[in-house]
Protein backbone atom coordinates (compact mmCIF):
# COMPACT_ATOMS: atom_id res chain seq x y z
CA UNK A 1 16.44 17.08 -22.90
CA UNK A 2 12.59 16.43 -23.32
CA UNK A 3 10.79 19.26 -24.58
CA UNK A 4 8.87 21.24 -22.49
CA UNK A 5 5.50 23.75 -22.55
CA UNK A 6 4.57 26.25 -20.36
CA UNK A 7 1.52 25.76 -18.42
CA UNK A 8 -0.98 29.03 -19.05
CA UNK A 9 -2.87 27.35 -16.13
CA UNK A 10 -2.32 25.90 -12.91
CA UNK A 11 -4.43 23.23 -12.91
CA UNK A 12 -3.04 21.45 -15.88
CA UNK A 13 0.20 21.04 -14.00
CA UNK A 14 -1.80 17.62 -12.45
CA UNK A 15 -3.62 16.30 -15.70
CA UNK A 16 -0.67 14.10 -15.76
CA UNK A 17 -2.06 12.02 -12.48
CA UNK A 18 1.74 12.56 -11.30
CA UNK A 19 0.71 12.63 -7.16
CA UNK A 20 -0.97 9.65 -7.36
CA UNK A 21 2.55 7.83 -8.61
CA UNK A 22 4.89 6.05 -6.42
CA UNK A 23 7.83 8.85 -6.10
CA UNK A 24 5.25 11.73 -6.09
CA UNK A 25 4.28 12.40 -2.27
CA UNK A 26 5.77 15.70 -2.88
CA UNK A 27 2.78 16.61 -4.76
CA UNK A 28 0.38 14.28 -2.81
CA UNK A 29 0.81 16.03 0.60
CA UNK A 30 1.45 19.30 -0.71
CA UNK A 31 5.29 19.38 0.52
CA UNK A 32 6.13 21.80 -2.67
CA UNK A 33 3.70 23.94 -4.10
CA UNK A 34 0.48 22.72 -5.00
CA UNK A 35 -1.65 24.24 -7.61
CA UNK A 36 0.70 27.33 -7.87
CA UNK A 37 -2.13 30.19 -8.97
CA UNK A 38 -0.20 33.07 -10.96
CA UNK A 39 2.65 31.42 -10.17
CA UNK A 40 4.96 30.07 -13.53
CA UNK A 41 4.84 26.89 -14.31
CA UNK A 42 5.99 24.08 -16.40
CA UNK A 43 4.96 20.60 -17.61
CA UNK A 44 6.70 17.95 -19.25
CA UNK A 45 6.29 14.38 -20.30
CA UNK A 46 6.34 12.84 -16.77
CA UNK A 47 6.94 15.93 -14.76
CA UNK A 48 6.07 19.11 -13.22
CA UNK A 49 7.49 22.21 -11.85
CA UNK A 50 6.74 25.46 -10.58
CA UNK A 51 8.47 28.29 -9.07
CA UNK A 52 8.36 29.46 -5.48
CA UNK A 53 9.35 32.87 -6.16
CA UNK A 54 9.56 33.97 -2.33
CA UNK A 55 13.31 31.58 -2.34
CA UNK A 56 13.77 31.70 -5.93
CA UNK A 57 13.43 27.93 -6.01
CA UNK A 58 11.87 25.70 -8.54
CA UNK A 59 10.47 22.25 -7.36
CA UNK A 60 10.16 19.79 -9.46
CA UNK A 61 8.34 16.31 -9.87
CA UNK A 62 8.61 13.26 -11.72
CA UNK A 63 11.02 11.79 -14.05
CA UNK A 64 14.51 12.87 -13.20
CA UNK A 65 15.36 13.56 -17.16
CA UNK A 66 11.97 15.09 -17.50
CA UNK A 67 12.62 17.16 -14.16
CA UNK A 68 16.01 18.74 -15.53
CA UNK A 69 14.60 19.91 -18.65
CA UNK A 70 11.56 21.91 -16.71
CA UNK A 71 14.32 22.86 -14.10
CA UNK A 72 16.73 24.00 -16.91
CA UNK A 73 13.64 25.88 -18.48
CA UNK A 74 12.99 27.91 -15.79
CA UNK A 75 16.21 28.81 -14.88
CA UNK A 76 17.24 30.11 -18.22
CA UNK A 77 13.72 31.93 -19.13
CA UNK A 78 13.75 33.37 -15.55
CA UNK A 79 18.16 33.85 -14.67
CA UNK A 80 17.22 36.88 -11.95
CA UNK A 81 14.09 34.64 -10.54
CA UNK A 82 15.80 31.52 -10.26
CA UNK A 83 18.44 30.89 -7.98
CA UNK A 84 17.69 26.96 -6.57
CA UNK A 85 15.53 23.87 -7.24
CA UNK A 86 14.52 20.99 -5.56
CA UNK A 87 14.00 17.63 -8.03
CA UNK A 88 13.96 13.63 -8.43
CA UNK A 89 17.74 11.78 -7.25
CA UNK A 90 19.79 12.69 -10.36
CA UNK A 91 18.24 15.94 -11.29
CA UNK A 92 21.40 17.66 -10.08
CA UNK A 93 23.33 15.78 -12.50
CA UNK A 94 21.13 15.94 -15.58
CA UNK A 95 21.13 20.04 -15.02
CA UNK A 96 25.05 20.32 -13.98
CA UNK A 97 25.57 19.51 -17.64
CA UNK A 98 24.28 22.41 -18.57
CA UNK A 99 24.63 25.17 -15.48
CA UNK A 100 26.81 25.11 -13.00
CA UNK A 101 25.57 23.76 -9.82
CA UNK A 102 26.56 23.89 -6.04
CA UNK A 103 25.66 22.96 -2.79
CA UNK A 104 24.15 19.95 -3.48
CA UNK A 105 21.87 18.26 -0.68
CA UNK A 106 20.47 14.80 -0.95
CA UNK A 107 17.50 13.78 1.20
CA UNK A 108 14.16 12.00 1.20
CA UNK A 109 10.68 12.91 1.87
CA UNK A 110 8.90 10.56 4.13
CA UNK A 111 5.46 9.67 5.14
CA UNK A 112 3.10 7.18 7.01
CA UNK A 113 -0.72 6.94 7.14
CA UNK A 114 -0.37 4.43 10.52
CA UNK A 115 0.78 4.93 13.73
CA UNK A 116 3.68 3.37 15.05
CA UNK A 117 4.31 0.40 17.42
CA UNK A 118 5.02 1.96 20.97
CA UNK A 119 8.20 2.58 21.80
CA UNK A 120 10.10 1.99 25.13
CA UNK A 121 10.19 5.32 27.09
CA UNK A 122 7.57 6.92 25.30
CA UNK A 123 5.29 7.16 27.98
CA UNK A 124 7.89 9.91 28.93
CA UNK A 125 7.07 12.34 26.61
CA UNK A 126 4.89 15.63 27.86
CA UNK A 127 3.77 18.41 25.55
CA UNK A 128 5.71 21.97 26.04
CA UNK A 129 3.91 25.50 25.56
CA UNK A 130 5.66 28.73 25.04
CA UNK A 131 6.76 29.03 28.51
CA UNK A 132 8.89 26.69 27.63
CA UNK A 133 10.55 28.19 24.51
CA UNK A 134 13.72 29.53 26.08
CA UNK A 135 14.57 26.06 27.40
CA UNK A 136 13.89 24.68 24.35
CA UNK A 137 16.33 27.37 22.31
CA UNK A 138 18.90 26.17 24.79
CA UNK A 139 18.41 22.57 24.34
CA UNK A 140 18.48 22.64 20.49
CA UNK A 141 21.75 25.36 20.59
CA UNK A 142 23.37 22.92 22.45
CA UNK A 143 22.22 19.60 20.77
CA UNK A 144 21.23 20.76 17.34
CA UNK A 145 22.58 23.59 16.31
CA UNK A 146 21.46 23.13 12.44
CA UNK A 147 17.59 22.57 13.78
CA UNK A 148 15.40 22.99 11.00
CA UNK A 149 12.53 25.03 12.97
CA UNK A 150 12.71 27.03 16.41
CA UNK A 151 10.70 27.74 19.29
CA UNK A 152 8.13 30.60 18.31
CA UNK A 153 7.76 29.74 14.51
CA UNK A 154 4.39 30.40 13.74
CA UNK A 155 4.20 26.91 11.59
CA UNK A 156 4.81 24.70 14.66
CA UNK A 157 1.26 23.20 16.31
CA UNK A 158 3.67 21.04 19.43
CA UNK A 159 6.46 20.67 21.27
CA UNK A 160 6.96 17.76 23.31
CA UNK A 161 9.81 16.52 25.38
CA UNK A 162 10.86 14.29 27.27
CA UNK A 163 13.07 15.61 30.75
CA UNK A 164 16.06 13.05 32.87
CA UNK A 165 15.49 12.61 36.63
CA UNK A 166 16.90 15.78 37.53
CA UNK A 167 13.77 17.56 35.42
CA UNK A 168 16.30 18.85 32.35
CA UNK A 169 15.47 17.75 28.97
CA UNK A 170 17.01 15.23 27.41
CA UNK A 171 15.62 15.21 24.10
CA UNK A 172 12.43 17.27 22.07
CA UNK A 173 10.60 17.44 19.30
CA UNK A 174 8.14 19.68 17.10
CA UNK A 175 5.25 19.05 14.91
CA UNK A 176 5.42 21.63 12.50
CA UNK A 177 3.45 21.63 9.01
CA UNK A 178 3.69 22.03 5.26
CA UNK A 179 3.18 26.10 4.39
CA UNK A 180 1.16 25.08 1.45
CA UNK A 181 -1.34 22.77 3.23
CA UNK A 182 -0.85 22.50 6.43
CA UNK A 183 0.30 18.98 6.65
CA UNK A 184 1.13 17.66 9.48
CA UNK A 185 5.92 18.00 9.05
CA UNK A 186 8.01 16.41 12.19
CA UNK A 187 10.69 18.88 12.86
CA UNK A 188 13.87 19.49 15.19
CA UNK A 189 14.04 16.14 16.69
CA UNK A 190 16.97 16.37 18.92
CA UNK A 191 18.27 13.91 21.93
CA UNK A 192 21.02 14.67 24.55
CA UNK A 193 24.03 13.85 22.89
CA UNK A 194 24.79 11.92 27.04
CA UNK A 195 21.64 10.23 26.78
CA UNK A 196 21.83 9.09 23.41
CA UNK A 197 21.32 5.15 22.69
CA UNK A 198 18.64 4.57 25.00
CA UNK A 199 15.78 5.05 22.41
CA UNK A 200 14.64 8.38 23.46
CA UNK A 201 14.63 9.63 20.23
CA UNK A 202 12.81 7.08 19.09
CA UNK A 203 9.98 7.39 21.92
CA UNK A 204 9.76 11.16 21.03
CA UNK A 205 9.64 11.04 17.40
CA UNK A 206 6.54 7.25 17.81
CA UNK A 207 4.83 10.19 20.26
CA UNK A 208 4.83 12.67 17.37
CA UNK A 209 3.89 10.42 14.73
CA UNK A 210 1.26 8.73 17.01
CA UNK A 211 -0.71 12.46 17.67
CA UNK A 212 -0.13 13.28 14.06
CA UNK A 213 -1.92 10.56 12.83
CA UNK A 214 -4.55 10.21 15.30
CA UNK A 215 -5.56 14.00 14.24
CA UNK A 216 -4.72 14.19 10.67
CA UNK A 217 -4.53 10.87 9.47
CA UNK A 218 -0.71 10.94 8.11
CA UNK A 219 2.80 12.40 9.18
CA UNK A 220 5.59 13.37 7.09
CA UNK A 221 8.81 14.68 7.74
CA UNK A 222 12.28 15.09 5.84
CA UNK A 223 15.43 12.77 6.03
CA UNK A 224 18.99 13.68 4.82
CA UNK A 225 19.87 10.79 2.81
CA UNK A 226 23.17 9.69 4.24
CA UNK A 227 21.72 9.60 7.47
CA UNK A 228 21.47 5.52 8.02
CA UNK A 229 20.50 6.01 12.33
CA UNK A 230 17.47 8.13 11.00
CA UNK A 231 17.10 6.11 7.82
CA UNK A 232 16.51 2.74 10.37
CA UNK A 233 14.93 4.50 12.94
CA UNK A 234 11.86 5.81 10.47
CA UNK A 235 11.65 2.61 8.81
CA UNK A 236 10.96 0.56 12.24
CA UNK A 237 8.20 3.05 12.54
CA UNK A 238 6.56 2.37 9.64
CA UNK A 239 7.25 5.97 7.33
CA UNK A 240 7.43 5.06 3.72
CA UNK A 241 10.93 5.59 1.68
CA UNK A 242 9.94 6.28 -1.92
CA UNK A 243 10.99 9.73 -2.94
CA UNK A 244 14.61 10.64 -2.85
CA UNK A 245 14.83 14.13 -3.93
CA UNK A 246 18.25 16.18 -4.34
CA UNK A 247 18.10 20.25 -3.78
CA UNK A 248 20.78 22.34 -5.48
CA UNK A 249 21.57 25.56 -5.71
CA UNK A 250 22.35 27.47 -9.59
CA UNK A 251 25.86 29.55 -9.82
CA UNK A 252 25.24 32.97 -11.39
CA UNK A 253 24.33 32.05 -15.02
């Protein structure tokens, strides 16, 4: 593994220039920790990491060999602090060789600075308020019962939906945002499972992107990696695919 330092403070974890690289949007939208202030953190050559001490998880950025060795770091200076990480494709690998690791989640962070082409049916889509919460906890039970983000969170800025001819939804959406920085995150995207194939999905998640942009200049969301629907959908709408990231979780060690 490469060697490692400690950072004393937090703004030399960016003298490497690391969010301006290709792979690095994690750091350039503020999607893990930016700037972590009395927070630990670690630097390597070609990566960066820092602890979010709230999950126990250390994210890390950069080189995926670099990455390990600033993952590995942390968990063994900090065992009872350190419990998960989030890293480069590969990290998971380079730091089972060492700890034992479970749970293992690949996925890719996602972004686009333009908005989309317009998508059939998207002239559909309404915005939703909080009268509208308990349909939406419904909806998602029913449709997506893994949903990332719920009605009430205090991180979501929209719902929008889009309802069938008899006025029921048929599919929704949030835009959520990044805790650090308030980025703009699309979250809980769900269709009809009866209704699915006739783009609605799409229209709801080119609506999302198209507000997000128009107010904040970018979107991002998060993509599981083996999903190739989701993978095809966000590439016909223009979101960039160049960070791949893995998340893990440490056994006791």
């Amino acid at each position: 593994m490469l060697a490692t330092t400690l950072v004393p403070r937090a703004t030399d974890l960016f003298d490497q220039g690391l969010e301006r690289r290709t792979g690095s949007a994690l750091l350039r939208f503020g999607a893990a920790r930016q700037r972590p202030a009395g927070r630990p953190g670690w630097s390597g050559d070609g990566a960066v990491a820092w602890l979010d001490d709230t999950r126990g998880h250390v994210w890390s950025v950069g080189e995926p060999e670099a990455a390990a060795g600033l993952v590995l770091r942390a968990a063994l200076g900090l065992p009872d602090r350190v419990r998960e990480f989030t890293g480069p494709r590969g990290t998971d690998a380079l730091v089972g060789r060492h700890l034992p690791v479970t749970d293992v989640v690949e996925w890719v962070f996602r972004w686009t600075l333009q908005e989309p082409p317009v998508q059939r049916a998207e002239e559909r889509v309404v915005a939703l308020d909080e009268t509208h919460h308990d349909e939406l906890l419904a909806f998602l039970g029913v449709h997506s019962p893994a949903h990332s983000t719920g009605p009430g969170s205090s991180a979501v800025s929209l719902w929008a939906g889009i309802r069938g001819a008899d006025g029921q939804l048929v599919a929704c959406g949030a835009l959520s945002s990044l805790r650090d920085t308030g980025a703009p995150l699309m979250a809980s995207v769900a269709t009809d499972a009866a209704q699915r194939g006739q783009g609605l999905g799409a229209a709801l998640t080119a609506w999302l992107t198209r507000y997000a942009v128009r107010r904040h200049g970018f979107c991002t969301l998060w993509q599981l990696a083996d999903n190739a629907p989701a993978d095809r959908l966000y590439t016909r709408l223009g979101y960039r695919n160049e960070d791949p990231c893995v998340s893990a979780r440490l056994a006791a060690h």
